[in-house]
N, C-alpha and C. Protein backbone atom coordinates (compact mmCIF):
# COMPACT_ATOMS: atom_id res chain seq x y z
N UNK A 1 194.20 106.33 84.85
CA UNK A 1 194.18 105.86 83.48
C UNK A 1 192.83 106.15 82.82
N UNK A 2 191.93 105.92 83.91
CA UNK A 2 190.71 106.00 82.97
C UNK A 2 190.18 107.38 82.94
N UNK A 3 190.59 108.58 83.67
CA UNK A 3 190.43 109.82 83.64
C UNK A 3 191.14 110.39 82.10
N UNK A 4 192.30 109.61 81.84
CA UNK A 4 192.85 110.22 80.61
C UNK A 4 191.85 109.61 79.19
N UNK A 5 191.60 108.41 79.37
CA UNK A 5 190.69 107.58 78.39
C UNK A 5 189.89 108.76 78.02
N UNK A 6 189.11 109.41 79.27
CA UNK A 6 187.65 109.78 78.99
C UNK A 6 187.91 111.89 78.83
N UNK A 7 189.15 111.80 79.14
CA UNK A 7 189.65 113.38 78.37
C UNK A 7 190.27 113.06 77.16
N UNK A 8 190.33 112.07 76.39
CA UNK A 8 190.71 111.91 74.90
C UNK A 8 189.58 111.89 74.32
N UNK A 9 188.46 111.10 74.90
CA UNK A 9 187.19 111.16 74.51
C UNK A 9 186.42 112.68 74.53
N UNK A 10 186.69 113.05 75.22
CA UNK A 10 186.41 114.70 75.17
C UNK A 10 186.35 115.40 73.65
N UNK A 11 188.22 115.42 73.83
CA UNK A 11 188.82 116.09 73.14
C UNK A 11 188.30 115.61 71.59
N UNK A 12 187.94 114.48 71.35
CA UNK A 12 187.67 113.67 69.84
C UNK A 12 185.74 114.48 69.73
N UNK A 13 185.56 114.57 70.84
CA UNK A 13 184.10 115.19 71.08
C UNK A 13 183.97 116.50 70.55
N UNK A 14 185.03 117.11 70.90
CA UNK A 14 185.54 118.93 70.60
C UNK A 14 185.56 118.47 69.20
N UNK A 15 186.66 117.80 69.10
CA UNK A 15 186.60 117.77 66.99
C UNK A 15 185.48 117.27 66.46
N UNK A 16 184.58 116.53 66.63
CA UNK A 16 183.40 116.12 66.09
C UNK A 16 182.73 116.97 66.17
N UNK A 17 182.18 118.30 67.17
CA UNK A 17 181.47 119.09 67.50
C UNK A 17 182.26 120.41 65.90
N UNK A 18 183.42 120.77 66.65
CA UNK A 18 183.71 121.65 65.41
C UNK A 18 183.73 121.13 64.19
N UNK A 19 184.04 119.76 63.46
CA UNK A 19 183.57 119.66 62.47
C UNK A 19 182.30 119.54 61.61
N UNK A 20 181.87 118.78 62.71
CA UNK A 20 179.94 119.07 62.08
C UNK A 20 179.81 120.23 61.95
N UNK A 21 180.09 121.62 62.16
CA UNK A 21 179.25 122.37 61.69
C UNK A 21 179.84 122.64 60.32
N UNK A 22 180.54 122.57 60.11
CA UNK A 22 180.86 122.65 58.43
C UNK A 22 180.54 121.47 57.36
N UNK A 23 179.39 120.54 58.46
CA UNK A 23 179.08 119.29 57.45
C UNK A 23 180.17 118.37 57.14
N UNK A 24 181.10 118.01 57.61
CA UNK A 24 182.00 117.40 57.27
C UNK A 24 182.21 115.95 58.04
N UNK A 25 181.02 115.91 59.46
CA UNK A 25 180.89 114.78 59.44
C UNK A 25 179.50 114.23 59.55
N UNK A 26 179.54 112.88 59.22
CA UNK A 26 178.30 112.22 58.93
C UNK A 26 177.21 111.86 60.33
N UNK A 27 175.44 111.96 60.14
CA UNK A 27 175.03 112.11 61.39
C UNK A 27 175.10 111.28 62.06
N UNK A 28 175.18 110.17 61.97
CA UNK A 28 175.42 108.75 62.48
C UNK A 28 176.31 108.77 63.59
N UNK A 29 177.82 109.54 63.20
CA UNK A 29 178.92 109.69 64.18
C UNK A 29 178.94 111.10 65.24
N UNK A 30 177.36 111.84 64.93
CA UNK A 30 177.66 113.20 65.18
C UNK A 30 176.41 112.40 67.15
N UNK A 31 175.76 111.69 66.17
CA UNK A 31 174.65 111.03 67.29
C UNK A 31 175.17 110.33 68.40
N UNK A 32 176.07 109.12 67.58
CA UNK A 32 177.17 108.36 68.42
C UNK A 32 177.71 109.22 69.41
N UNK A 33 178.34 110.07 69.19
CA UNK A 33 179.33 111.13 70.05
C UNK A 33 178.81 111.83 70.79
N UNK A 34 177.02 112.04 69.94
CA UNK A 34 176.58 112.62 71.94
C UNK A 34 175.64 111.73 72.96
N UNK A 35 175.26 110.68 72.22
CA UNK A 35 175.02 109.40 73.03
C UNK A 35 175.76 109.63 74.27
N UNK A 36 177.38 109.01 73.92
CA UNK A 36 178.15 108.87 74.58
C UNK A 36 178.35 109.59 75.91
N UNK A 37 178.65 110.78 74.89
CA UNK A 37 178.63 112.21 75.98
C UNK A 37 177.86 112.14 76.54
N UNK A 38 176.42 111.87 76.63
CA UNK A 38 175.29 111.84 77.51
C UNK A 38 175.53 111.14 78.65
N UNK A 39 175.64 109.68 78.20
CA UNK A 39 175.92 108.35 79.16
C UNK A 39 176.86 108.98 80.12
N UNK A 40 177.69 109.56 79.89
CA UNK A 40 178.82 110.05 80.70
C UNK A 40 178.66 111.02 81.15
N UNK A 41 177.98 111.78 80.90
CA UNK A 41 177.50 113.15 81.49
C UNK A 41 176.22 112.64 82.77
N UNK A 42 175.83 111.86 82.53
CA UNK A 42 174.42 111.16 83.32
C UNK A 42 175.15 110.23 84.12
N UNK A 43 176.15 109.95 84.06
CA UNK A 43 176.62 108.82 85.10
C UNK A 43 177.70 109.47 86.25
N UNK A 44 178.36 110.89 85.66
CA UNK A 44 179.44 111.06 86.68
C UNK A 44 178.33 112.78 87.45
N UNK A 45 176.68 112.64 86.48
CA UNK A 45 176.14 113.91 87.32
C UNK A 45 176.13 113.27 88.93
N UNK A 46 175.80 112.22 88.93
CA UNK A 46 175.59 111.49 90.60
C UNK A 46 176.57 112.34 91.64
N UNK A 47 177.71 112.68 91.39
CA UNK A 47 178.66 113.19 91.93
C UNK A 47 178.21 115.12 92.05
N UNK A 48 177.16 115.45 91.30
CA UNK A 48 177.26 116.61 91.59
C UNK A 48 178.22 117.47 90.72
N UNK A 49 178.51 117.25 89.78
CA UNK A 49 179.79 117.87 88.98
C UNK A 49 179.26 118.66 88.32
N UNK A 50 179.27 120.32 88.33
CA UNK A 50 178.85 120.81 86.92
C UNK A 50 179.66 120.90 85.68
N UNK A 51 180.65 120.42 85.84
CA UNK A 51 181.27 120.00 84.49
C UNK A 51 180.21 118.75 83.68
N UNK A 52 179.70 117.77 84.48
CA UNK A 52 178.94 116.51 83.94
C UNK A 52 177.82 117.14 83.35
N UNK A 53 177.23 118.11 84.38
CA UNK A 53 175.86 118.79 84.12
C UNK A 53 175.91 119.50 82.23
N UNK A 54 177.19 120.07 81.99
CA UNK A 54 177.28 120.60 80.67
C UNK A 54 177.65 119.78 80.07
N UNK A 55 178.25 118.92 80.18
CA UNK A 55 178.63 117.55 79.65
C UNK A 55 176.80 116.96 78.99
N UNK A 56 175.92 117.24 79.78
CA UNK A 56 174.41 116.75 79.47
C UNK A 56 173.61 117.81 78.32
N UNK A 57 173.76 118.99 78.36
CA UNK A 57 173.67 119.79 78.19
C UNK A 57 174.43 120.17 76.34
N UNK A 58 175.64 120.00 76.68
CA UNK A 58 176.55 119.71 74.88
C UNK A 58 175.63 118.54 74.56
N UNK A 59 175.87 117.38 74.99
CA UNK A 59 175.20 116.23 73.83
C UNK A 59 173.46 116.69 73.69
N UNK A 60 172.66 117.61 74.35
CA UNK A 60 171.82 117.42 74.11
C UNK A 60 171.54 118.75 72.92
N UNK A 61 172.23 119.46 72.75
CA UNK A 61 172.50 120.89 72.03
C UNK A 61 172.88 119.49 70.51
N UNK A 62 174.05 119.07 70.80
CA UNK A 62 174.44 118.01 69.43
C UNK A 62 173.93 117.35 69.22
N UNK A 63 172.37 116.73 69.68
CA UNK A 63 171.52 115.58 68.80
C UNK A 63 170.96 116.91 68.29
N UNK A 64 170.54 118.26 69.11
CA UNK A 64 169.59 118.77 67.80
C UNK A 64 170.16 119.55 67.12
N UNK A 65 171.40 119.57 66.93
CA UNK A 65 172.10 119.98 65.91
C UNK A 65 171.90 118.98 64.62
N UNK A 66 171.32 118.31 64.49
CA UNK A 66 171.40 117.16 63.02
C UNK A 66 169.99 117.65 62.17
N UNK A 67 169.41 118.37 63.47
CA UNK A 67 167.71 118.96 62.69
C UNK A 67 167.73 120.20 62.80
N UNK A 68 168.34 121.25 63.38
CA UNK A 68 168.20 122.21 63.34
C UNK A 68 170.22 122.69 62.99
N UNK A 69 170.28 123.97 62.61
CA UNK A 69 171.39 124.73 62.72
C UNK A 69 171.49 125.77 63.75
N UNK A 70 172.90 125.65 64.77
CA UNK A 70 173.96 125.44 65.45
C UNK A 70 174.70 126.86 65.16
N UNK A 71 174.61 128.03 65.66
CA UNK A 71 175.19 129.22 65.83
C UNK A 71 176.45 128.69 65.69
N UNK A 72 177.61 129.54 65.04
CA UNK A 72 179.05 129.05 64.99
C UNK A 72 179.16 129.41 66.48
N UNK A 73 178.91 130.39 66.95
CA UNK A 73 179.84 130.84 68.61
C UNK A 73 179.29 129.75 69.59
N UNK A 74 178.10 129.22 69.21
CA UNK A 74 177.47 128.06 70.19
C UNK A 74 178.60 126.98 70.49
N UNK A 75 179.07 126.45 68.90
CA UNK A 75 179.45 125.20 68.72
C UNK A 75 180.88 125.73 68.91
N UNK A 76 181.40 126.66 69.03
CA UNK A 76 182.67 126.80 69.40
C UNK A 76 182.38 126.63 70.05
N UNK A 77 181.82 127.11 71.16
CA UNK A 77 181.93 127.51 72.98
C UNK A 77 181.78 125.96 73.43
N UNK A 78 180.93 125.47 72.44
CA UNK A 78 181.00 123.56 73.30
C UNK A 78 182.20 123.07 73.23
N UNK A 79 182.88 123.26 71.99
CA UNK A 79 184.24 122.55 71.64
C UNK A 79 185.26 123.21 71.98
N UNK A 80 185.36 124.44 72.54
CA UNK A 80 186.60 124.72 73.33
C UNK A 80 185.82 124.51 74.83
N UNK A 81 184.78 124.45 75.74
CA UNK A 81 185.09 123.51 77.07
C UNK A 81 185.62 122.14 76.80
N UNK A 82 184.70 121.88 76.02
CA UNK A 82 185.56 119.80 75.71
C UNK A 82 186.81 119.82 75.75
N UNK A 83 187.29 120.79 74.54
CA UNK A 83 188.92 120.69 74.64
C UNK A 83 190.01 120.97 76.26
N UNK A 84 189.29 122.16 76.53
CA UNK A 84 190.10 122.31 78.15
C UNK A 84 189.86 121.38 79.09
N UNK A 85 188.81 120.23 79.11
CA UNK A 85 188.60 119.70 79.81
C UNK A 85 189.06 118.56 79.32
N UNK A 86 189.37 118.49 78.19
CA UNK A 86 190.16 117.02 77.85
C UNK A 86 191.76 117.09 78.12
N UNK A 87 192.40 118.28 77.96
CA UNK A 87 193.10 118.84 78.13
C UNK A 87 194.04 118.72 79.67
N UNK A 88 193.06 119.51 80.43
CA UNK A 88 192.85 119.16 82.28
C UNK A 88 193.18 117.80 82.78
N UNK A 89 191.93 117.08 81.73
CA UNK A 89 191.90 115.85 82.06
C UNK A 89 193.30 114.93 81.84
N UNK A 90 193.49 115.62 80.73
CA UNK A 90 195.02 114.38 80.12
C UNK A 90 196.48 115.24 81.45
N UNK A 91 196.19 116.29 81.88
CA UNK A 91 197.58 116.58 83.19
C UNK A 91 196.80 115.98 84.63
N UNK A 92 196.05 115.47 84.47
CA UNK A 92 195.33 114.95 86.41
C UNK A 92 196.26 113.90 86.05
């Protein structure tokens, strides 16, 4: 159950990621979302996962995305792993 929780959370991660770059969402929720991602990326690295490791890696690319600008192929490439891995996550 909670593997699917945290591949919906992904996947809402992928859309926040592709929509910020067209400014469309506000930084507050862009920060929130890689907080998150962080916490979670830093809690399941213990395990050795390099999925977690990029998981650390996206949220830290998306806080400095709010001060700097974000190559479109960058911010795709974050938001289609999120998506396959939310994806993955929602058939385990």
């Amino acid at each position: 159950m909670i593997v699917k929780i945290l591949g919906g959370f992904d996947i809402v991660a992928a859309l926040v990621i592709f929509f910020s770059y067209f400014n469309f969402i506000p930084e507050k929720l862009i920060l929130f979302i890689a907080l998150i991602l962080l916490a979670k990326g830093i809690f399941f690295l213990i395990s050795k996962d390099i999925a977690s490791a990029i998981d650390v890696v996206i949220a830290i690319v998306l806080i400095s995305s709010t001060q700097i600008h974000i190559p479109y192929a960058i911010t795709a490439l974050m938001a289609f792993f999120l998506i396959q891995k939310g994806f993955f996550s929602w058939l385990a």
